[in-house]
N, C-alpha and C. Protein backbone atom coordinates (compact mmCIF):
# COMPACT_ATOMS: atom_id res chain seq x y z
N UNK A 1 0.85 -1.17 0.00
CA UNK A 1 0.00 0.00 0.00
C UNK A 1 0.89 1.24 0.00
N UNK A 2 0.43 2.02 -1.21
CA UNK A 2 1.52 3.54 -1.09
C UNK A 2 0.96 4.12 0.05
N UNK A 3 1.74 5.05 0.37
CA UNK A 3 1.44 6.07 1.52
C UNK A 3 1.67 7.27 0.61
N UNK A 4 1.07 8.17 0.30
CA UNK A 4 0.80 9.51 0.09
C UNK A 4 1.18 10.62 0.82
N UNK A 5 2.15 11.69 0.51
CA UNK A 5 2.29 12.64 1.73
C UNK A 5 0.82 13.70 1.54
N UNK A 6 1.04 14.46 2.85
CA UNK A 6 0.38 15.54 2.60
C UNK A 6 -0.37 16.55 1.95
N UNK A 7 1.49 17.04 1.27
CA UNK A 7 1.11 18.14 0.02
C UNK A 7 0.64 17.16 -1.23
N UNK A 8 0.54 15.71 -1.49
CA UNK A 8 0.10 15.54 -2.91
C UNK A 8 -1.41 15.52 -2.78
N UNK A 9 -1.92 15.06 -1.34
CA UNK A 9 -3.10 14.87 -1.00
C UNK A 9 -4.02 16.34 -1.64
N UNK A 10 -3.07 16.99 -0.67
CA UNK A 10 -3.26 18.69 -0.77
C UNK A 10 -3.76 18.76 -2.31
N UNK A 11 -2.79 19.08 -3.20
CA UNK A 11 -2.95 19.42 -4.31
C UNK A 11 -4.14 18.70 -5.10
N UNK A 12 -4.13 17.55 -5.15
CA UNK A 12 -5.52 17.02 -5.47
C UNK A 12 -7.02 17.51 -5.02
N UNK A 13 -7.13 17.66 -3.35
CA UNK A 13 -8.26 18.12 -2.89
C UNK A 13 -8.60 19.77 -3.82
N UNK A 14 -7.22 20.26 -3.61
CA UNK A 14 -7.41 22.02 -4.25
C UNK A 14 -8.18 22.02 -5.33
N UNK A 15 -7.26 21.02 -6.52
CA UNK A 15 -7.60 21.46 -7.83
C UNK A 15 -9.06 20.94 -7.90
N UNK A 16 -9.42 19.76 -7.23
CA UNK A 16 -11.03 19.18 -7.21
C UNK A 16 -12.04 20.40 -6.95
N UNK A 17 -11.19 20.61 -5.32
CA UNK A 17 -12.47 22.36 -5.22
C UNK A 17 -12.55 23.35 -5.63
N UNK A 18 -11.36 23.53 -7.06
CA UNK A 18 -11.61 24.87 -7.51
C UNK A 18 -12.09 24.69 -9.37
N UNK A 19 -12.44 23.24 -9.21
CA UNK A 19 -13.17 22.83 -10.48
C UNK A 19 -12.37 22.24 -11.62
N UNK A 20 -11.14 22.58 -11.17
CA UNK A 20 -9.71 21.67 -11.95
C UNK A 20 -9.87 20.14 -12.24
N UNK A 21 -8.60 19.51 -13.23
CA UNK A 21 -8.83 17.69 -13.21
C UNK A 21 -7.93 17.48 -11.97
N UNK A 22 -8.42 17.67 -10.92
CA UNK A 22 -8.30 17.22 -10.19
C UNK A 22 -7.21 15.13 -10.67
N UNK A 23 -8.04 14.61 -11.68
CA UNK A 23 -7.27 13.50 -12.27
C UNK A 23 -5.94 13.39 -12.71
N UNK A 24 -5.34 14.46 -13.37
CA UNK A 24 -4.60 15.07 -14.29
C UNK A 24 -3.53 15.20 -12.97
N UNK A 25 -3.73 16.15 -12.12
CA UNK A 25 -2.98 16.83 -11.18
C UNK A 25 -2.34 15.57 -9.77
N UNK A 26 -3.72 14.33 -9.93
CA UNK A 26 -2.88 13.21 -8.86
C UNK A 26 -2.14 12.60 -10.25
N UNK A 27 -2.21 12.10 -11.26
CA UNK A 27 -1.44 11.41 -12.40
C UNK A 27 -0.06 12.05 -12.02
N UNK A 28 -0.13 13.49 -12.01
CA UNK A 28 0.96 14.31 -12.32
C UNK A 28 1.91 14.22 -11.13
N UNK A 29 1.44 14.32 -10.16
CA UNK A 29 2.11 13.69 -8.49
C UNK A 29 2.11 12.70 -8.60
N UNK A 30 2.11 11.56 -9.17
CA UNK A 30 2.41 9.78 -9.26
C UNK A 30 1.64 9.62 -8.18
N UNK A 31 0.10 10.03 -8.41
CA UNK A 31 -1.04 9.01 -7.10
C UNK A 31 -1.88 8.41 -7.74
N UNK A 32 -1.98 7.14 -7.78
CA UNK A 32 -3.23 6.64 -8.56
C UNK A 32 -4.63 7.38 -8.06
N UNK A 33 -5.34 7.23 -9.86
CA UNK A 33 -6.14 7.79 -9.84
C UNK A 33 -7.60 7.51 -8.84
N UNK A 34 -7.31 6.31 -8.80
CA UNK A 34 -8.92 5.51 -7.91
C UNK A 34 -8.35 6.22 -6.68
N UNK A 35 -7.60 6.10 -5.75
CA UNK A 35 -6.85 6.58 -4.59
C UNK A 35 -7.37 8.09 -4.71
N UNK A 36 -7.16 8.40 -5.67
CA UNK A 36 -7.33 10.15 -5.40
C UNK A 36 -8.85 10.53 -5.58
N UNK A 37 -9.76 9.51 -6.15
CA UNK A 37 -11.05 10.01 -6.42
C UNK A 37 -11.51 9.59 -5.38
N UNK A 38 -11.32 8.66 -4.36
CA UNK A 38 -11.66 8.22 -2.78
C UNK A 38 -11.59 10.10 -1.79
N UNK A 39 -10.46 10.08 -2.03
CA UNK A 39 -9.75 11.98 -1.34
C UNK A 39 -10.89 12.79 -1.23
N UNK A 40 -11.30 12.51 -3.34
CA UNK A 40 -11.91 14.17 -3.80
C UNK A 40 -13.57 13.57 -2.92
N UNK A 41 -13.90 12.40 -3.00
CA UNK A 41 -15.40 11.62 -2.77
C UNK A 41 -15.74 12.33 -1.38
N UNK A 42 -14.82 11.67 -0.39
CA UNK A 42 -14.84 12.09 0.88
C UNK A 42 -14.62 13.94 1.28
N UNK A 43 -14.21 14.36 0.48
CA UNK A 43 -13.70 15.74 0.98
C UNK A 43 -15.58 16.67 0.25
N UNK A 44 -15.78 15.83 -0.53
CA UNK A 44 -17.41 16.71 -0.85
C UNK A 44 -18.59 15.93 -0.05
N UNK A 45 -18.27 14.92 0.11
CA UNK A 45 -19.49 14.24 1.56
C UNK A 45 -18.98 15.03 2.69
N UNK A 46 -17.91 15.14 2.90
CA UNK A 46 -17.76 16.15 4.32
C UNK A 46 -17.33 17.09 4.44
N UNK A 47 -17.02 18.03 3.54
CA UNK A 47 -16.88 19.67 2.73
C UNK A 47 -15.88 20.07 3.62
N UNK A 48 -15.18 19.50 4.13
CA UNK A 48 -13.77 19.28 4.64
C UNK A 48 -12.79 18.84 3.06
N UNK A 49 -12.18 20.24 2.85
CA UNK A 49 -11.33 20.00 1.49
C UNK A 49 -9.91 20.22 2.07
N UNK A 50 -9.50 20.01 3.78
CA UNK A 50 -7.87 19.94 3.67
C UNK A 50 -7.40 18.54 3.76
N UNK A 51 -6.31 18.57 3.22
CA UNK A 51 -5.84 16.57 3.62
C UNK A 51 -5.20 16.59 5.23
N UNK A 52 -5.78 15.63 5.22
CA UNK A 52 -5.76 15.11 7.32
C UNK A 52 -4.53 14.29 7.27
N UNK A 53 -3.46 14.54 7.90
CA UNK A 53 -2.29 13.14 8.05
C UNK A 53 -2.90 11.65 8.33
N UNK A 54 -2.62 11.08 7.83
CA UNK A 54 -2.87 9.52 7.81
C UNK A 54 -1.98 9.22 9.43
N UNK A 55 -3.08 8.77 10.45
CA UNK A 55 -2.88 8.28 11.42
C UNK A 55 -2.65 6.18 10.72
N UNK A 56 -0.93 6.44 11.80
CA UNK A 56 -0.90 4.98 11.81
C UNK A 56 -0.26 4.83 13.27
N UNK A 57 0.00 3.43 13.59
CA UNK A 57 0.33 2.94 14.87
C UNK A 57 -0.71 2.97 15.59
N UNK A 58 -0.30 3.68 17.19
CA UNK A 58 -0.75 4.21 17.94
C UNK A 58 -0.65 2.99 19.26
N UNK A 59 -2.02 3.39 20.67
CA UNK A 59 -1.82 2.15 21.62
C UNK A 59 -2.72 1.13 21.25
N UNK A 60 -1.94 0.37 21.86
CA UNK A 60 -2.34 -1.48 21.28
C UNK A 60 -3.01 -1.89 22.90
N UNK A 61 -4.27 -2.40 22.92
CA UNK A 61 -4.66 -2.71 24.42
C UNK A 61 -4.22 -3.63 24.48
N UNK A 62 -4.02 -4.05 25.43
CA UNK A 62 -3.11 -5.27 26.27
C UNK A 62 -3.75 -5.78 27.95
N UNK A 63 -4.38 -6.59 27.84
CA UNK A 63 -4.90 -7.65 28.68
C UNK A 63 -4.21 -7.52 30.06
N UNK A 64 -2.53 -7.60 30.19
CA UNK A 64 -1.98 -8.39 31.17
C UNK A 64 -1.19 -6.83 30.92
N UNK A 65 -1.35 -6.31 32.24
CA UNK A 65 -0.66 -5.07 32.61
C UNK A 65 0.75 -5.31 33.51
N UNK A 66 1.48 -4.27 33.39
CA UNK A 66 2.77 -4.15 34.42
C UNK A 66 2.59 -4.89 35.66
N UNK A 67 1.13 -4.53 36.30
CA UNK A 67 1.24 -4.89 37.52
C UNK A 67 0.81 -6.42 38.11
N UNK A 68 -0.05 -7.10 36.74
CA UNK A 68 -0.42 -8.45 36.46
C UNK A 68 0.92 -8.96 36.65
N UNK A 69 2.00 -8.92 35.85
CA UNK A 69 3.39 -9.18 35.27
C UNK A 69 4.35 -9.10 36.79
N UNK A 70 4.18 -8.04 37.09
CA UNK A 70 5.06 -7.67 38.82
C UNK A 70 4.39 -9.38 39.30
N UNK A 71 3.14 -9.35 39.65
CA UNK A 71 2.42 -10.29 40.37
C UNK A 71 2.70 -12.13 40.02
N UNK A 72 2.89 -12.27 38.58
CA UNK A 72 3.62 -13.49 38.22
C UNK A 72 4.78 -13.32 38.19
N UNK A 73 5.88 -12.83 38.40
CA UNK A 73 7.26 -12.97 38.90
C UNK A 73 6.93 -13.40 40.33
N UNK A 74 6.23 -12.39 41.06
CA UNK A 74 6.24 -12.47 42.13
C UNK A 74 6.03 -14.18 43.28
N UNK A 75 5.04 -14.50 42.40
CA UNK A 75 4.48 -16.24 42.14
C UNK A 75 5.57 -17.20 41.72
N UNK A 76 5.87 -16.62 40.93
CA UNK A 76 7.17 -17.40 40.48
C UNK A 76 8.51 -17.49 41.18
N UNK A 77 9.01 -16.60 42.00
CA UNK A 77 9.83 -16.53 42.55
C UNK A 77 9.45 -17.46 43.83
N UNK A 78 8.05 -17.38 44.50
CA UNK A 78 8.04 -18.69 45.72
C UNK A 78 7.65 -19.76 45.20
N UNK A 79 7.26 -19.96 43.85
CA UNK A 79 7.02 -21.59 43.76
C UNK A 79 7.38 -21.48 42.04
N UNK A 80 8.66 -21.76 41.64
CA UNK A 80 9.35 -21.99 40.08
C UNK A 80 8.77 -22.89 39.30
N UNK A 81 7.43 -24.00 40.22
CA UNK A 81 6.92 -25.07 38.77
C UNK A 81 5.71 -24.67 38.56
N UNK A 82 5.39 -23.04 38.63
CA UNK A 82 4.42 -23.10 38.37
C UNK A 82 3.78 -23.13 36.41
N UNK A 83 3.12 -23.61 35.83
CA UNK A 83 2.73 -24.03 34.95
C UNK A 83 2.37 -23.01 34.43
N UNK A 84 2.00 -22.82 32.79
CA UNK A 84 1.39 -21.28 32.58
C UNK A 84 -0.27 -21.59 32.71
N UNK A 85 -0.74 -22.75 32.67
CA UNK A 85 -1.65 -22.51 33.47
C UNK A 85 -2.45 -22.38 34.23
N UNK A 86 -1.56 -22.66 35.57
CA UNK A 86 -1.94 -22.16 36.79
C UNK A 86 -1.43 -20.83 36.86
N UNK A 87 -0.76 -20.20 35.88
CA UNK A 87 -0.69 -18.37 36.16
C UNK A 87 -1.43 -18.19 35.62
N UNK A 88 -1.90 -17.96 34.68
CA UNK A 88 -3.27 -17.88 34.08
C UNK A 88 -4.61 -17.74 35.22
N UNK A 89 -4.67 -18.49 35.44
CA UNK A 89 -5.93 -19.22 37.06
C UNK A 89 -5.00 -18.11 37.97
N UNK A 90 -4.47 -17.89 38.18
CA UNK A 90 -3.83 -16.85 39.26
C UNK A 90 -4.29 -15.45 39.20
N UNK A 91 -4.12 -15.16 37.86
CA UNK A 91 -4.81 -13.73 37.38
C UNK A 91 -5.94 -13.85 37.39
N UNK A 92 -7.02 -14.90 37.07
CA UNK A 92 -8.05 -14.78 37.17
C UNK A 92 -8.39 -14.74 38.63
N UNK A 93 -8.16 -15.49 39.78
CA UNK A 93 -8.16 -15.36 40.44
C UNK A 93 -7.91 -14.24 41.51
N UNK A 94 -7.32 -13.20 41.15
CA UNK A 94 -6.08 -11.96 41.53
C UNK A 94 -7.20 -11.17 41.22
N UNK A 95 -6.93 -10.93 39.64
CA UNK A 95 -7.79 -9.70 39.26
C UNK A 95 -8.84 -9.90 38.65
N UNK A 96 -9.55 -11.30 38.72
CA UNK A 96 -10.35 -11.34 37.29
C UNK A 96 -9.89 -11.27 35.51
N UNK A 97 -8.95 -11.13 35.75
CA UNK A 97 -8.13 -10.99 33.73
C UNK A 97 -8.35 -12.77 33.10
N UNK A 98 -9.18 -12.71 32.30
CA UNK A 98 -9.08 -14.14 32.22
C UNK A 98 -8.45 -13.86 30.79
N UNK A 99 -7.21 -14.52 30.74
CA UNK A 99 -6.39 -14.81 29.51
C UNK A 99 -6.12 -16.44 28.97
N UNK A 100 -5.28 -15.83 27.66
CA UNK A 100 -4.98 -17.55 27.51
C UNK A 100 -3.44 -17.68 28.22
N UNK A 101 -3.09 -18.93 27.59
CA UNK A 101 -1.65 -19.68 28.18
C UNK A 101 -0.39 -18.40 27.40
N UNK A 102 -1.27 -18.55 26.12
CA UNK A 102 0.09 -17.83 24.97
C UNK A 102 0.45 -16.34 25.84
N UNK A 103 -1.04 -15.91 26.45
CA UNK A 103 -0.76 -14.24 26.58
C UNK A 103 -0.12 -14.14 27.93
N UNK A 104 0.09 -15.40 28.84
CA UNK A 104 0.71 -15.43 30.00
C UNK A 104 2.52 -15.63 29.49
N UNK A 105 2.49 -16.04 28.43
CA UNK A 105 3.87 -16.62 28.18
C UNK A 105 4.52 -15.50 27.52
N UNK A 106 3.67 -14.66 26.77
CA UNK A 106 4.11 -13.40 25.66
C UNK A 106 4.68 -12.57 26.71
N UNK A 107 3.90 -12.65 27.97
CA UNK A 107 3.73 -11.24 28.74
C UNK A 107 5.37 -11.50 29.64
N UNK A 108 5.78 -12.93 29.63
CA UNK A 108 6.86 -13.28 30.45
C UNK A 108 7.61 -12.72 29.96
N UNK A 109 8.03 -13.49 28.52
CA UNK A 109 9.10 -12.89 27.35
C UNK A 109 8.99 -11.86 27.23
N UNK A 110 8.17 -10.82 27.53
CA UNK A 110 8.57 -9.36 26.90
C UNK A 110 8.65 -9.12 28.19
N UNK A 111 8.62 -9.26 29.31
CA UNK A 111 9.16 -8.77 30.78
C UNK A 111 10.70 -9.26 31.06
N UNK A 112 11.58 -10.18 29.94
CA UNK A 112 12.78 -10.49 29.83
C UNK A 112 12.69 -12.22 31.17
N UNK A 113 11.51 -12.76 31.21
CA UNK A 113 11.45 -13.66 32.18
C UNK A 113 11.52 -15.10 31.24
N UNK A 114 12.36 -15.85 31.01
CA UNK A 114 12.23 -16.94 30.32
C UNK A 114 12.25 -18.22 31.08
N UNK A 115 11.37 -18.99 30.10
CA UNK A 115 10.41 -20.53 31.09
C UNK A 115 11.04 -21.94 30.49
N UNK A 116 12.01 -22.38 31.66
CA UNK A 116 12.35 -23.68 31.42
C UNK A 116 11.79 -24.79 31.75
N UNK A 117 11.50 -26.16 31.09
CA UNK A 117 11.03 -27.06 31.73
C UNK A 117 11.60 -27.56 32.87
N UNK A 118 11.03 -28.19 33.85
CA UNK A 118 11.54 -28.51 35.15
C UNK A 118 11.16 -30.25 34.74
N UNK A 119 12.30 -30.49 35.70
CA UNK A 119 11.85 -32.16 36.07
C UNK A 119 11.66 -32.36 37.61
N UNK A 120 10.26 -32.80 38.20
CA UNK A 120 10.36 -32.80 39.24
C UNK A 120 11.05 -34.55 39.99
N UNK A 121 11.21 -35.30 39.10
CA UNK A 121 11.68 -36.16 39.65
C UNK A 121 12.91 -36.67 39.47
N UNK A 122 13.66 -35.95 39.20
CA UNK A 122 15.28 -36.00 39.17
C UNK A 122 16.35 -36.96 39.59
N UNK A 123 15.73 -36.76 41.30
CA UNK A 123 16.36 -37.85 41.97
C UNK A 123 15.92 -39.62 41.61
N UNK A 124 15.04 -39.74 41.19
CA UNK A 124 14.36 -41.30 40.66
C UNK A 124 15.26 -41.43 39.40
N UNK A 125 15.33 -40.08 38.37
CA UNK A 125 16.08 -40.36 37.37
C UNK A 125 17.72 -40.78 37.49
N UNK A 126 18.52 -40.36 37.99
CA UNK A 126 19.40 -41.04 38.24
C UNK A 126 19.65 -41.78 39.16
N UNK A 127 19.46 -42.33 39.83
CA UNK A 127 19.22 -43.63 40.55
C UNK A 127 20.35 -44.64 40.51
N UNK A 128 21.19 -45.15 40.96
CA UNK A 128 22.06 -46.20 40.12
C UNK A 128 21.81 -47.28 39.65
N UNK A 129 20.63 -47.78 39.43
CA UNK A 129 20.42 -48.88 38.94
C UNK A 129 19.65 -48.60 37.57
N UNK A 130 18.65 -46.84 37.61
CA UNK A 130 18.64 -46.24 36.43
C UNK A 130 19.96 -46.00 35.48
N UNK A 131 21.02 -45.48 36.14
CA UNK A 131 21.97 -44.98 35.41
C UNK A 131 23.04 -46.44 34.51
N UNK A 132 22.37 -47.56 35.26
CA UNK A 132 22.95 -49.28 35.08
C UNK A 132 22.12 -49.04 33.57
N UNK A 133 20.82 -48.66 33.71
CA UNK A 133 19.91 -49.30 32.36
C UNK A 133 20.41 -48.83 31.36
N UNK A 134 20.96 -47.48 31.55
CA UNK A 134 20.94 -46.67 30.43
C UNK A 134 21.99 -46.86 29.41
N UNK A 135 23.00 -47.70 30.44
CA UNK A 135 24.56 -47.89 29.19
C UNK A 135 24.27 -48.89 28.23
């Protein structure tokens, strides 16, 4: 998708409201023509003839806040097996936020918190009569 600046916007809306080819004048600025007859369409349904900057980005809502995030470290730091979803069930529990597994795990990784599997039975695994089977 092109992005269009300003002044070509500009110049199109002008020559449209002062009875000009408006066609001629986006050709002439390299804006396609369908693109520019959208401009001139909208600028006489709403007799608003300046070009508006094209809003992009902006804030993205997000479920699981700073202080959700403080609160699963916090969990995590007294009990390390916890599962993502029993953090999940934690927030709901906490604050009501009912999320999924992914948005508990996104929210780790972008807090710089990364999740290793645990083995809770370690000691059974090596064993010496385990460690006999294995050769």
């Amino acid at each position: 998708m092109t992005r269009y600046s300003v002044d070509v916007i500009q110049c199109v809306l002008c020559a449209a409201r002062d009875g000009n080819e408006w066609a001629k004048v986006a050709k002439a600025n390299g804006a396609n023509t369908r693109t520019a007859w959208g401009w001139v369409a909208a600028a006489r349904a709403s007799g608003d003839w300046t070009a508006q900057s094209q809003r992009t980005g902006g804030f993205r809502y997000r479920k699981i806040t700073e202080e959700h995030v403080e609160h699963l470290t916090q969990a995590l730091s007294l009990n390390s097996n916890l599962t993502l979803r029993e953090m999940a069930a934690l927030l709901y529990d906490r604050f009501g936020v009912r999320v999924s597994v992914e948005t508990v795990r996104r929210a780790l990784v972008g807090a710089c918190y990364t999740l290793k599997k645990t083995h809770k039975d370690n000691d059974y695994r090596n064993t010496p009569p385990n460690k006999e089977k294995r050769r």
